[in-house]
Every structure is written in structure tokens, then in C-alpha cells.
Protein backbone atom coordinates (compact mmCIF):
# COMPACT_ATOMS: atom_id res chain seq x y z
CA UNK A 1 174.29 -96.81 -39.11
CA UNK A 2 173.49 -94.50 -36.21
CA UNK A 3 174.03 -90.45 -37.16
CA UNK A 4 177.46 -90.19 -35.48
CA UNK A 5 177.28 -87.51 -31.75
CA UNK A 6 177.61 -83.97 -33.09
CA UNK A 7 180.53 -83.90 -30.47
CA UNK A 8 182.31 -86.66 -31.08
CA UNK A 9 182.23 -85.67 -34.84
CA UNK A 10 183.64 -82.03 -34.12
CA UNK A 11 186.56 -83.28 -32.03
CA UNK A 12 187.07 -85.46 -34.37
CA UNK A 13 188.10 -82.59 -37.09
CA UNK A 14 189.08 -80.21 -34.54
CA UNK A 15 191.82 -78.33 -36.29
CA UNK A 16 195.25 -77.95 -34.98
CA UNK A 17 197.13 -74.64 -34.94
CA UNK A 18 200.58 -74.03 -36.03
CA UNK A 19 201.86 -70.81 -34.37
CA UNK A 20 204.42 -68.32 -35.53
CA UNK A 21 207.53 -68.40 -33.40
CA UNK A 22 206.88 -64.76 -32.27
CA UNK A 23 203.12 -64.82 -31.69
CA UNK A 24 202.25 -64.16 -28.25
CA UNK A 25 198.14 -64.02 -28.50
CA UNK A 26 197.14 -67.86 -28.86
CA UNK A 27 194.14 -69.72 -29.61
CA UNK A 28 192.82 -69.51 -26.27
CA UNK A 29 188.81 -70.58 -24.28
CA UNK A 30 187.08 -67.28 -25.28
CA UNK A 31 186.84 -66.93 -21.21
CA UNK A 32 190.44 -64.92 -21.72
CA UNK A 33 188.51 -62.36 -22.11
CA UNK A 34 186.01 -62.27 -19.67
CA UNK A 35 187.69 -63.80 -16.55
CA UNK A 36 191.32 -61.15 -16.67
CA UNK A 37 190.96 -59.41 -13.58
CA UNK A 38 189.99 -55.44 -14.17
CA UNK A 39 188.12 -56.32 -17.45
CA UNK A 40 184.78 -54.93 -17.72
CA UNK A 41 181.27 -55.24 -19.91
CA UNK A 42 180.71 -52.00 -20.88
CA UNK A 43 177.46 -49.99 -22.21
CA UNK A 44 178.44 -48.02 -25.39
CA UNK A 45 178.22 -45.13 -22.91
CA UNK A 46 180.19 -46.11 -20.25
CA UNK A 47 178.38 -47.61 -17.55
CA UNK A 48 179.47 -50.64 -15.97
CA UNK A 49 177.26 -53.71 -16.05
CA UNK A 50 180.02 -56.39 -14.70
CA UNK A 51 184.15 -56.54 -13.75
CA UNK A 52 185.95 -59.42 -13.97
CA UNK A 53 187.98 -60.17 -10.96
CA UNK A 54 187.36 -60.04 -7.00
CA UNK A 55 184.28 -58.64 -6.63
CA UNK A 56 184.64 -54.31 -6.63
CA UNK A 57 182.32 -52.14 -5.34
CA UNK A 58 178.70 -52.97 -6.42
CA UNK A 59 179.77 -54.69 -9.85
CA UNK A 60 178.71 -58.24 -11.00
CA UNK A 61 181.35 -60.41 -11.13
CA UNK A 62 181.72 -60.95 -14.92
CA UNK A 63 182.61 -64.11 -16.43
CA UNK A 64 181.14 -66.13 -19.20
CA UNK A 65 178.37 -67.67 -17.72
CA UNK A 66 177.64 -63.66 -17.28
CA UNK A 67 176.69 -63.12 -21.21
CA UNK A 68 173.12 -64.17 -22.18
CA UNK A 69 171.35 -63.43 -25.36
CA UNK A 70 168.77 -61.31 -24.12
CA UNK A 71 168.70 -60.31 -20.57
CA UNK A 72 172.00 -60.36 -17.53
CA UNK A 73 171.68 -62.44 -14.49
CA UNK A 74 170.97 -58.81 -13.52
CA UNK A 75 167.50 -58.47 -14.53
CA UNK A 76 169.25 -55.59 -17.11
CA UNK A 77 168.46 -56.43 -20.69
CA UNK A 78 171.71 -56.94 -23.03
CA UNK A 79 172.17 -54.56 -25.95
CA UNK A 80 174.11 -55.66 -29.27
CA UNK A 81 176.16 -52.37 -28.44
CA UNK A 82 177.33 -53.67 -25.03
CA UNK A 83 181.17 -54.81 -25.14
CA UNK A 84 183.95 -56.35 -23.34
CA UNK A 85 186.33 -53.94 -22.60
CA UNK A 86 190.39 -54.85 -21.69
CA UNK A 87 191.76 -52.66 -18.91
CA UNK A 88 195.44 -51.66 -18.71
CA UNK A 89 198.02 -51.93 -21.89
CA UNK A 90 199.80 -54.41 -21.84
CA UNK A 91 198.38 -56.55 -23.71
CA UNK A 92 201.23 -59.24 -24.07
CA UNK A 93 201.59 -59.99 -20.40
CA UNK A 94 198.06 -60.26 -19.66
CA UNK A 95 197.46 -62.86 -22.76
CA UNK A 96 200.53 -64.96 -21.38
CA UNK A 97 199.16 -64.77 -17.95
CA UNK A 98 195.53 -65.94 -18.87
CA UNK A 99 196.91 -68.53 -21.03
CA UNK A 100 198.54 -70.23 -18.73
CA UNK A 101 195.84 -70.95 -15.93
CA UNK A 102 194.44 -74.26 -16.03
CA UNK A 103 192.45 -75.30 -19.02
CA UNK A 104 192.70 -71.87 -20.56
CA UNK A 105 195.03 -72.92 -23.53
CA UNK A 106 194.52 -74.27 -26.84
CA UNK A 107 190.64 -74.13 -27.10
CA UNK A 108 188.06 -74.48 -30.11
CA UNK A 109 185.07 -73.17 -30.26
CA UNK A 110 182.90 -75.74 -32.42
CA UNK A 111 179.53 -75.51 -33.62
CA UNK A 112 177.46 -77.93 -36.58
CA UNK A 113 175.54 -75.93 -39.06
CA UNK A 114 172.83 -77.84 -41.42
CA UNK A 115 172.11 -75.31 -44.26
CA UNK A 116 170.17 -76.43 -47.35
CA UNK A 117 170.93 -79.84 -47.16
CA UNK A 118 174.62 -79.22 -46.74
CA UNK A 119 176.41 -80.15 -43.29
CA UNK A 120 179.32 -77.82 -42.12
CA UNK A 121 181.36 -78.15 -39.24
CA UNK A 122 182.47 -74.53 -38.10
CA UNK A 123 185.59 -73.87 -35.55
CA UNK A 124 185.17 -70.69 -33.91
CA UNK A 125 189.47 -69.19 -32.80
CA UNK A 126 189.29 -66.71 -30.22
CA UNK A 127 192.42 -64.56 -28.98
CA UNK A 128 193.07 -62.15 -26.73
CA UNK A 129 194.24 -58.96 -28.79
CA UNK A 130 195.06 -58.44 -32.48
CA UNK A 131 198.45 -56.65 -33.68
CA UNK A 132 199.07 -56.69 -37.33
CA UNK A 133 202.44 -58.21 -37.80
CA UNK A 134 203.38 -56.18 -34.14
CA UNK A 135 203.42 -53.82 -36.60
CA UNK A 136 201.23 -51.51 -33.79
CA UNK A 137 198.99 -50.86 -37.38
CA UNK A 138 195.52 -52.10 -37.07
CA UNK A 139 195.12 -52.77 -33.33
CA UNK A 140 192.39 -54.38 -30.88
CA UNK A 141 191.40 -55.72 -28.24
CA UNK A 142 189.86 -59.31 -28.79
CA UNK A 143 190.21 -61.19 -32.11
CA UNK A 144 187.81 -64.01 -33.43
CA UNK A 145 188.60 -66.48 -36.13
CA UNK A 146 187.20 -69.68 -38.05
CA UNK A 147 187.62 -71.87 -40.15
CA UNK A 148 184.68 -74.53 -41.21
CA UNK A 149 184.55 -77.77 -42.85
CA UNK A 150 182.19 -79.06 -46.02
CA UNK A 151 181.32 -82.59 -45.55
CA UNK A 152 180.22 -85.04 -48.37
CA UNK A 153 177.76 -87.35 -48.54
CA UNK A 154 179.81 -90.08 -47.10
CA UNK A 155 180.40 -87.68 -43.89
CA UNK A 156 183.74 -86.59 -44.86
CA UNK A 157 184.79 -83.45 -45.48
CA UNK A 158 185.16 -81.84 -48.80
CA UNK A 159 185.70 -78.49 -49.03
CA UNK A 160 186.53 -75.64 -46.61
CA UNK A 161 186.94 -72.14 -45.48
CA UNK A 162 189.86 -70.61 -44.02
CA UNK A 163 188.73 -67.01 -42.81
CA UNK A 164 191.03 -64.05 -43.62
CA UNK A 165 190.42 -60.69 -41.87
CA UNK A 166 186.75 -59.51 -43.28
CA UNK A 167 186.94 -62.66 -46.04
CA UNK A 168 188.73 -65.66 -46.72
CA UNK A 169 190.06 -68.88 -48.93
CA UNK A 170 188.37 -71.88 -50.06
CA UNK A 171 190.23 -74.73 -50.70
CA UNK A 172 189.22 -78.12 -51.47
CA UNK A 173 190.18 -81.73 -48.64
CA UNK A 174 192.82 -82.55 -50.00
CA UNK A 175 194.47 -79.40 -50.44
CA UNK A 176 194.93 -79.22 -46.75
CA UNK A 177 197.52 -79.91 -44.98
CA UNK A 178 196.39 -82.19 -42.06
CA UNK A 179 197.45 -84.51 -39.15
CA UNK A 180 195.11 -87.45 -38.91
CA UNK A 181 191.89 -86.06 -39.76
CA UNK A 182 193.11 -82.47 -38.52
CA UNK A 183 193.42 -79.46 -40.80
CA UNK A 184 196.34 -77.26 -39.84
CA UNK A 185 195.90 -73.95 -39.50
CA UNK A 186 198.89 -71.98 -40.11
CA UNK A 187 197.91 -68.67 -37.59
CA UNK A 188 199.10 -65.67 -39.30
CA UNK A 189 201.75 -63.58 -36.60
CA UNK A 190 199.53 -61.02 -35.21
CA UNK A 191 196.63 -61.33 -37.33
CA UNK A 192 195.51 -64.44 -36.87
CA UNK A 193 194.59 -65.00 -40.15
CA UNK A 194 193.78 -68.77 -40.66
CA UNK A 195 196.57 -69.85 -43.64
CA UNK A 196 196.57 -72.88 -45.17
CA UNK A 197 200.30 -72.82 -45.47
CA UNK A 198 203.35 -71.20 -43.58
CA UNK A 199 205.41 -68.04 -45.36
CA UNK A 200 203.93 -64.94 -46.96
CA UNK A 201 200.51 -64.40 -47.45
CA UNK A 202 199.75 -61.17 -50.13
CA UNK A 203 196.08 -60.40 -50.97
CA UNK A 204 193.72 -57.31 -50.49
CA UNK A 205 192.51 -58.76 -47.72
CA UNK A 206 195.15 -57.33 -45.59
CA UNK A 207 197.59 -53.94 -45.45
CA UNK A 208 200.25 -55.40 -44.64
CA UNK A 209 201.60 -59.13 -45.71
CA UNK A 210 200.18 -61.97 -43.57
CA UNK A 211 202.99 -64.27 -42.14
CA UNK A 212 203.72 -67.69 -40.54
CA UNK A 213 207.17 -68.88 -40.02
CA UNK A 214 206.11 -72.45 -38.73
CA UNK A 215 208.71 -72.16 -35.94
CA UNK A 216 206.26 -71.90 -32.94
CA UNK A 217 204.69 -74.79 -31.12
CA UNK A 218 202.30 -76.90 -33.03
CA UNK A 219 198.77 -77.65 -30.77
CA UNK A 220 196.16 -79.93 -31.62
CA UNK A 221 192.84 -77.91 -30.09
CA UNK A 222 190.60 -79.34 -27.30
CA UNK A 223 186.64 -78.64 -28.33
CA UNK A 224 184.35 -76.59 -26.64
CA UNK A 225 181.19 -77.71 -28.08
CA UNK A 226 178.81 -74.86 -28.46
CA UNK A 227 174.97 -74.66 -28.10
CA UNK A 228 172.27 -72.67 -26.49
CA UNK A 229 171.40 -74.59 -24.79
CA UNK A 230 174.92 -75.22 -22.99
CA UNK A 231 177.17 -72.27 -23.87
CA UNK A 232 174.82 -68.95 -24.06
CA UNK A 233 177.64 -66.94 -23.77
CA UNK A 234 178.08 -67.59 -27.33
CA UNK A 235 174.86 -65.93 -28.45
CA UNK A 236 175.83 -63.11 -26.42
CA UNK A 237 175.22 -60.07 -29.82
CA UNK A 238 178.11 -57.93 -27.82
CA UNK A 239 181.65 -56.97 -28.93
CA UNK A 240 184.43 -59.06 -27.29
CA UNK A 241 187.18 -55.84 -26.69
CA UNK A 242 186.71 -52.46 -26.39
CA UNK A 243 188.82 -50.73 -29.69
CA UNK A 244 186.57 -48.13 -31.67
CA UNK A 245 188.26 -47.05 -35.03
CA UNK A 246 187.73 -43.23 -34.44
CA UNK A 247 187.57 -43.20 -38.89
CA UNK A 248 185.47 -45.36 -41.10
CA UNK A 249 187.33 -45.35 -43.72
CA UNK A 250 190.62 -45.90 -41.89
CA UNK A 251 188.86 -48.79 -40.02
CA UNK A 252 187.43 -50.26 -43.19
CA UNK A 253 190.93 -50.25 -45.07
CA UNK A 254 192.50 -51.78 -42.26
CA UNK A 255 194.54 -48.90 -40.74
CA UNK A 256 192.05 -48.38 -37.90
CA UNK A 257 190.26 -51.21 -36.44
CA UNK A 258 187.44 -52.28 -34.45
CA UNK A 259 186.72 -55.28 -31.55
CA UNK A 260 185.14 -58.36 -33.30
CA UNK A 261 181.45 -58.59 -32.62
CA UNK A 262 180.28 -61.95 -31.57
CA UNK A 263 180.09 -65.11 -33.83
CA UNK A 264 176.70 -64.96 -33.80
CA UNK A 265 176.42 -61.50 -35.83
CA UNK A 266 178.93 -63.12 -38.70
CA UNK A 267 178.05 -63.75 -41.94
CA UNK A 268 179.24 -67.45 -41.48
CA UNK A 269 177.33 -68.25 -38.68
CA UNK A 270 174.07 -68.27 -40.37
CA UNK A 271 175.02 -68.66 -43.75
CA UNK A 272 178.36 -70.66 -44.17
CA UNK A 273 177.38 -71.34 -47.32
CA UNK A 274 177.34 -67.87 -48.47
CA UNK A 275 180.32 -66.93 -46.58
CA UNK A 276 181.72 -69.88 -48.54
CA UNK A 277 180.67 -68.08 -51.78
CA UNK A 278 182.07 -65.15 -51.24
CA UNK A 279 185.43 -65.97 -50.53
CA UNK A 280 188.46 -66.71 -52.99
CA UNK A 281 189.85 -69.81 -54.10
CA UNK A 282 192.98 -70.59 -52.52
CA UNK A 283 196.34 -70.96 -54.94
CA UNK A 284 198.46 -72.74 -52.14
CA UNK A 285 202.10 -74.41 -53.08
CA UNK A 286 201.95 -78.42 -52.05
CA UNK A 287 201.46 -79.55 -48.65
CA UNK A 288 204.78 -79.14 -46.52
CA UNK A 289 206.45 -75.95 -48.94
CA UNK A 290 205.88 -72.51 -47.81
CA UNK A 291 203.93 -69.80 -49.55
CA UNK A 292 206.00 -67.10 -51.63
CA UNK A 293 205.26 -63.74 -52.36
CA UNK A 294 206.43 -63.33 -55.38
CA UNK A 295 208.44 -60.43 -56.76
CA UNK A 296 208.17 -58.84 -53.35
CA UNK A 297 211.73 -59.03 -51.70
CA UNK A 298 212.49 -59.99 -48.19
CA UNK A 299 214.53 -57.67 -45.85
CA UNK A 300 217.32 -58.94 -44.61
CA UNK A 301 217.68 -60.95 -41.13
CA UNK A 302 218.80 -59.14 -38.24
CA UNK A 303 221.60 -61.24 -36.07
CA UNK A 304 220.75 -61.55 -32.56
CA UNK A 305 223.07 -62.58 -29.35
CA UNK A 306 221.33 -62.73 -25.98
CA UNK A 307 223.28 -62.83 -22.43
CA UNK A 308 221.51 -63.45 -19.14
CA UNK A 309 222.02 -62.09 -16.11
CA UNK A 310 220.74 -63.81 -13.76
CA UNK A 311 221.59 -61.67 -10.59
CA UNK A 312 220.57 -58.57 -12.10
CA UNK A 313 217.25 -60.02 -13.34
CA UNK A 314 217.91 -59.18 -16.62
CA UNK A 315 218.21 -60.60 -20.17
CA UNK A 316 220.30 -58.51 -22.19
CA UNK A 317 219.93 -58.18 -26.56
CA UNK A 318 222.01 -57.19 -29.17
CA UNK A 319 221.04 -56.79 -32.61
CA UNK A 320 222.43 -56.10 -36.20
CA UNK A 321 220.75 -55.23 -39.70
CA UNK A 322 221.85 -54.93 -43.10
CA UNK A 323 220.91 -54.22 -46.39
CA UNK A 324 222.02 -56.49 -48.38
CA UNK A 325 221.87 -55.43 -52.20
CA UNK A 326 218.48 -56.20 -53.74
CA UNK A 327 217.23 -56.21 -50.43
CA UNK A 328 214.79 -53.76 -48.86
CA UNK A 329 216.06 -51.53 -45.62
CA UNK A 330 214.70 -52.74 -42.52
CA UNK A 331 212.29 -50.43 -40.86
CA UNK A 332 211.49 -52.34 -37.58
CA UNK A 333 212.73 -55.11 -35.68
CA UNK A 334 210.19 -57.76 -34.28
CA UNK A 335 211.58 -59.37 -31.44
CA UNK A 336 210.14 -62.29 -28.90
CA UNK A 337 211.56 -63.33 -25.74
CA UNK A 338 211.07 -66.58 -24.10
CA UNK A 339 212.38 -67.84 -20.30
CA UNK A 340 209.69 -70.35 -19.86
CA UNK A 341 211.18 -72.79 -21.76
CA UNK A 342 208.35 -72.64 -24.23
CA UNK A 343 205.77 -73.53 -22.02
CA UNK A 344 204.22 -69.98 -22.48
CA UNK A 345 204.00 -67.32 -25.68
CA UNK A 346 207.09 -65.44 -26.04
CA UNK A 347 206.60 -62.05 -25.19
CA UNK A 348 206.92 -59.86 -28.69
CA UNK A 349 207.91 -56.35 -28.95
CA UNK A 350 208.33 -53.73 -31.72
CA UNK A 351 211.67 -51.69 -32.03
CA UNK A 352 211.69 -48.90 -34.80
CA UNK A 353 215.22 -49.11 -36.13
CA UNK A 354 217.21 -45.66 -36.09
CA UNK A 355 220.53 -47.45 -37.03
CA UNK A 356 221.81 -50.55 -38.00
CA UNK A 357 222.34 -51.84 -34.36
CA UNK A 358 221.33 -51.76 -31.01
CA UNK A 359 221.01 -53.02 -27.32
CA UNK A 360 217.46 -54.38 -25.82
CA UNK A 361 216.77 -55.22 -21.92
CA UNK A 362 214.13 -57.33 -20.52
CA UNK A 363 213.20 -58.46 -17.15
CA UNK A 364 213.18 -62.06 -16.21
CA UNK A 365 211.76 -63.80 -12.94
CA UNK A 366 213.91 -65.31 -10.64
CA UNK A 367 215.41 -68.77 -10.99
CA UNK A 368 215.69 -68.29 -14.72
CA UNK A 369 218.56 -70.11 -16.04
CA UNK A 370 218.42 -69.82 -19.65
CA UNK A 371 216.54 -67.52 -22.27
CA UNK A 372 215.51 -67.73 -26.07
CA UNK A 373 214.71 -64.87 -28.52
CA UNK A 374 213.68 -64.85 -32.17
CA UNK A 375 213.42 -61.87 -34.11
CA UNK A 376 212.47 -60.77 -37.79
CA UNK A 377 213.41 -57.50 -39.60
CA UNK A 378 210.43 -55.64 -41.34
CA UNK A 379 210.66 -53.49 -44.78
CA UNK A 380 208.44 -50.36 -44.57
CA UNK A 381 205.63 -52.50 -46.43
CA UNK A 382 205.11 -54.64 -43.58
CA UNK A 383 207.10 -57.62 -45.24
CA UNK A 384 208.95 -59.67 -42.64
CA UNK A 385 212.31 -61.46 -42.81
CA UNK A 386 213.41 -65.15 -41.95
CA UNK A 387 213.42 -65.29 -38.43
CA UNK A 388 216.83 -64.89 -36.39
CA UNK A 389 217.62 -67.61 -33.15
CA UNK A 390 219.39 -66.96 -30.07
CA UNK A 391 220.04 -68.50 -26.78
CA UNK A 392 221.78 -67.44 -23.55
């Protein structure tokens, strides 16, 4: 039998993502990033090499095909220190925006690795930004995930690797949850941790619990096969986002944070199997229950009511807490706004809570006729609640 197309086996396994119902920063092409108008690529001191966008001044036009290992379309030779840097702040409503342009949305990154004999199939998640929980702890621009795959003799898989912040899980086939011959990836809210199952997620790896309520949309990947050959961009060495942590130690710990570097300067792009190695065996309930953090309590719900109105171009919020006995107090509110009818990311927000209620305002566009929100309380630990539904 013929060695099966290196393509045609990676979309075969390409995994599908399970979103949170308040995540706004999807699994996106990694072009996101390089094609939203005002971005630029940066040297680490400043000077513009490209801007992404209408052409400006005497700037390249920046755009994937842009990166190179070594040396720009320029002539300029590229420097592992070079980054991608995200202009403006508002970070939600430029992700939304980019995701929804024409084949933008719902993108994997894959790449076949042959190391010692062993064949692993590696999906490489890129998103927009990065906001622990919407926590605002831990920020940046860009974010870069991946799972890979083990296979067996036979050409199945066997094994994999679920990455987690600067580590990850191992778990064995058929401890993943899968449709067809795709693993799910549950993608932590915010993080983007890749979890094997919805609910809590506690480990070291993390400050703050990681978190999946399985209520978002549910998106089986298209493949962007990667090579050198085809997609340099991907052995560009830079950093995709601009975020410096201005302390080591607070950036190491989590608290501070820093734009991913490129896949290509991960351990698991050279060496899965180490990667592999160094990561911790999963201890994951049975396919279709949640994860539990146990002996950690939840805050309490919030209730929600939303009322649109439509002339004033406004979707109106209200919101209670309580604190139940047992319970922990709610510190924040984590709340998500919808009027496309799902067909984008909701757009998240954080509101400190001062008091046990409140009254939100949002924009809509015109010809809105109907809105959704979901929202989750969060205890000072970063724990989140079950998530609250409303609809105008």
C-alpha cells in the first residue's frame, strides 16, 4: 500500500474546536495578524519594516507572504527579534472583524514531523490576542497553540499532546473525545489552552483556573498544510504581537506576559517527542462529563435580562449577584454580547463588581432585531461560574 499524501492524512485528523460561549478570539488563518489594517512588523527598536493595510507612506505592504526565514522581499535581512505588532486597543472588535472576511475562520495550521522513527502529526492554533479568563491578568497580543498526534504502527494515532500555556497533557487515543477521526479540543475562555474536556481546569500551569463551558459553537478546522517550501511565513523566527512583560519574574509566573514567538522556535516543533516527555499525564473524567475542580467552590451565577432598542441603537443589560452560602463573593462579571446571530464571536467584556447589581449599554448596528448575552461571575481566584442566558 502506497504511503498515504501527508495532506490528505492531516485533514484527515484535523482537530475540531469547541469554543467557550464567551470567547471572542477564535482559531483563526495566522494571516489575522498580519493582514488587520494599521498592524505593523516591527524592529525591537522601533523601526518599521512593513504595515498592513493600504499602502502608507514608504512602508511595505505586510502580509504573510511578507515573512521569510532569512531575508524580506526588501532585500533587509529578518532578525529573530523582529515582531508583529497590533495597533489600536481594542482588541475584541478587530478579532471579530478579521474573522469574519472570507476564508479567515476556523483554520489549522498542520505540519508532519518524523522524529526517531516515530510519526507525529502537529496542529499549529493561532489567535488573535490572549486574555486570561477576560480577567485583563496576563495579556497579549497574538496567541499560538497545538496540539499533536502519536501515530502507531498501523498509521493510527496513539497518543497525544494537548499544549497548556508553557506545557501541557498527554493523554492516550482513546481518551479523547473525538468526532469521526477528530480530536476535540475544548479551547480554554481566554487562554486558549487546548483541554481535553469542558469545565475547570486547575494545575500550575496557569494563575488562574482554565475554563470551557461547551456552550459556544463547535467547528471542525479547515488545514493549512505547512512547508517551506509553500508557507515560509511559518519559518518566519519573529514574535507574532507586540506585548513585552516589563518583569521577568511577573512574566514567567504568568502575571505579565509576552507575544508568542513563532512555531518554529518551540520546543515541539523540533522535538515533539521531548515536548511529549515533558508534559503531564492527563486525569480527565469520561468522554462527554465535564472536568471538576475539586474542593474549589464556584461563585454564584449572576441573572441577566437584556432589552433592545432598536431606535436608539442600543442593547441595554441588567445584572444581579449573590452569595449564596458556601459560595465565594463574586469579584467580576464576564459578560458577551452577540447580535449576529452567532455567525461572529460575541464580543466579551470585564465589569469589576462594586455592588450586587447593575446596568450595562452596548451599541448595536442597524437592522438588529434581536440580541443574546451570556455572562459568568468570577471569585477573586479567577474561578468562573455556570454561565447565565439572555435574549431580547
Amino acid at each position: 500500500m502506497a504511503d498515504p499524501d501527508p495532506a490528505v492524512l492531516l485533514a484527515l485528523y484535523r482537530p475540531t474546536v469547541q469554543y467557550d460561549s464567551l470567547e471572542s478570539y477564535y482559531t483563526d488563518w495566522a494571516a489575522v495578524i498580519t493582514d488587520r489594517p494599521s498592524n505593523v512588523l516591527k524592529r525591537a527598536d522601533g523601526t518599521v519594516l512593513a504595515a498592513a493595510g493600504p499602502p502608507t507612506g514608504n512602508a511595505p505592504v505586510l502580509n504573510l507572504a511578507f515573512l521569510a526565514p532569512q531575508t524580506y522581499p526588501t532585500g533587509q535581512p529578518v532578525n529573530a527579534s523582529d515582531f508583529i505588532g497590533e495597533t489600536g486597543s481594542d482588541y475584541v472588535t478587530q478579532a471579530r472583524a478579521m474573522h469574519a472576511l472570507p476564508g479567515y475562520a476556523n483554520k489549522a495550521h498542520g505540519r508532519i514531523v518524523e522524529q526517531g522513527g516515530a510519526t507525529w502529526l502537529q496542529y499549529w492554533l493561532f489567535m488573535y490576542y490572549d486574555d486570561p479568563g477576560f480577567l485583563g491578568l496576563g495579556t497579549h497580543e497574538g496567541d499560538i497553540e497545538m496540539i499533536q498526534l502519536l501515530l502507531n504502527a498501523t498509521g493510527q494515532p496513539d497518543v497525544v499532546t494537548y499544549a497548556q500555556h508553557r506545557s501541557g497533557l498527554t493523554a492516550t487515543w482513546d481518551q479523547v473525545e473525538t468526532v469521526g477521526d477528530s480530536p476535540v479540543v475544548y479551547s480554554a475562555r481566554g487562554t486558549h489552552a487546548s483541554m481535553l474536556r469542558s469545565g475547570d481546569l486547575v494545575s500550575d500551569r496557569s494563575l488562574i483556573p482554565d475554563h470551557n463551558d461547551a456552550q459556544g459553537p463547535r467547528a471542525q478546522l479547515d488545514l493549512i498544510a505547512l512547508s517551506q517550501a509553500q508557507t515560509p511565513w511559518a519559518f518566519w523566527p519573529g514574535s507574532w504581537g507586540g506585548t513585552k512583560a516589563q518583569d521577568g519574574i511577573l512574566g514567567t509566573v504568568g502575571v505579565e506576559a509576552n507575544s508568542p514567538t513563532a512555531p518554529n522556535r518551540h520546543q515541539a516543533w523540533g522535538d515533539p517527542n521531548g515536548f511529549h516527555q515533558s508534559c503531564e499525564a492527563a486525569d480527565v473524567p469520561p468522554v462527554g462529563a465535564a472536568s471538576v475542580a475539586a474542593g474549589r467552590p464556584q461563585p454564584a451565577a449572576p441573572s441577566v435580562a437584556v432589552t433592545l432598542d432598536a431606535g436608539a441603537g442600543a442593547a441595554r443589560v441588567t445584572y444581579t449577584t449573590a452569595t449564596p452560602p458556601g459560595a465565594p463573593p463574586p469579584a467580576s462579571l464576564v459578560i458577551g454580547l452577540d447580535s449576529s446571530g452567532g455567525t461572529l464571536p460575541p464580543a466579551t467584556t470585564v465589569v469589576p463588581l462594586h455592588g450586587e447589581s447593575g446596568e450595562l449599554e452596548a451599541r448595536i448596528p442597524a437592522g438588529v432585531t434581536s440580541v443574546s448575552v451570556r455572562a459568568t461571575t468570577h471569585a477573586a481566584d479567577g474561578t468562573a461560574s455556570a454561565t447565565a442566558v439572555a435574549h431580547s
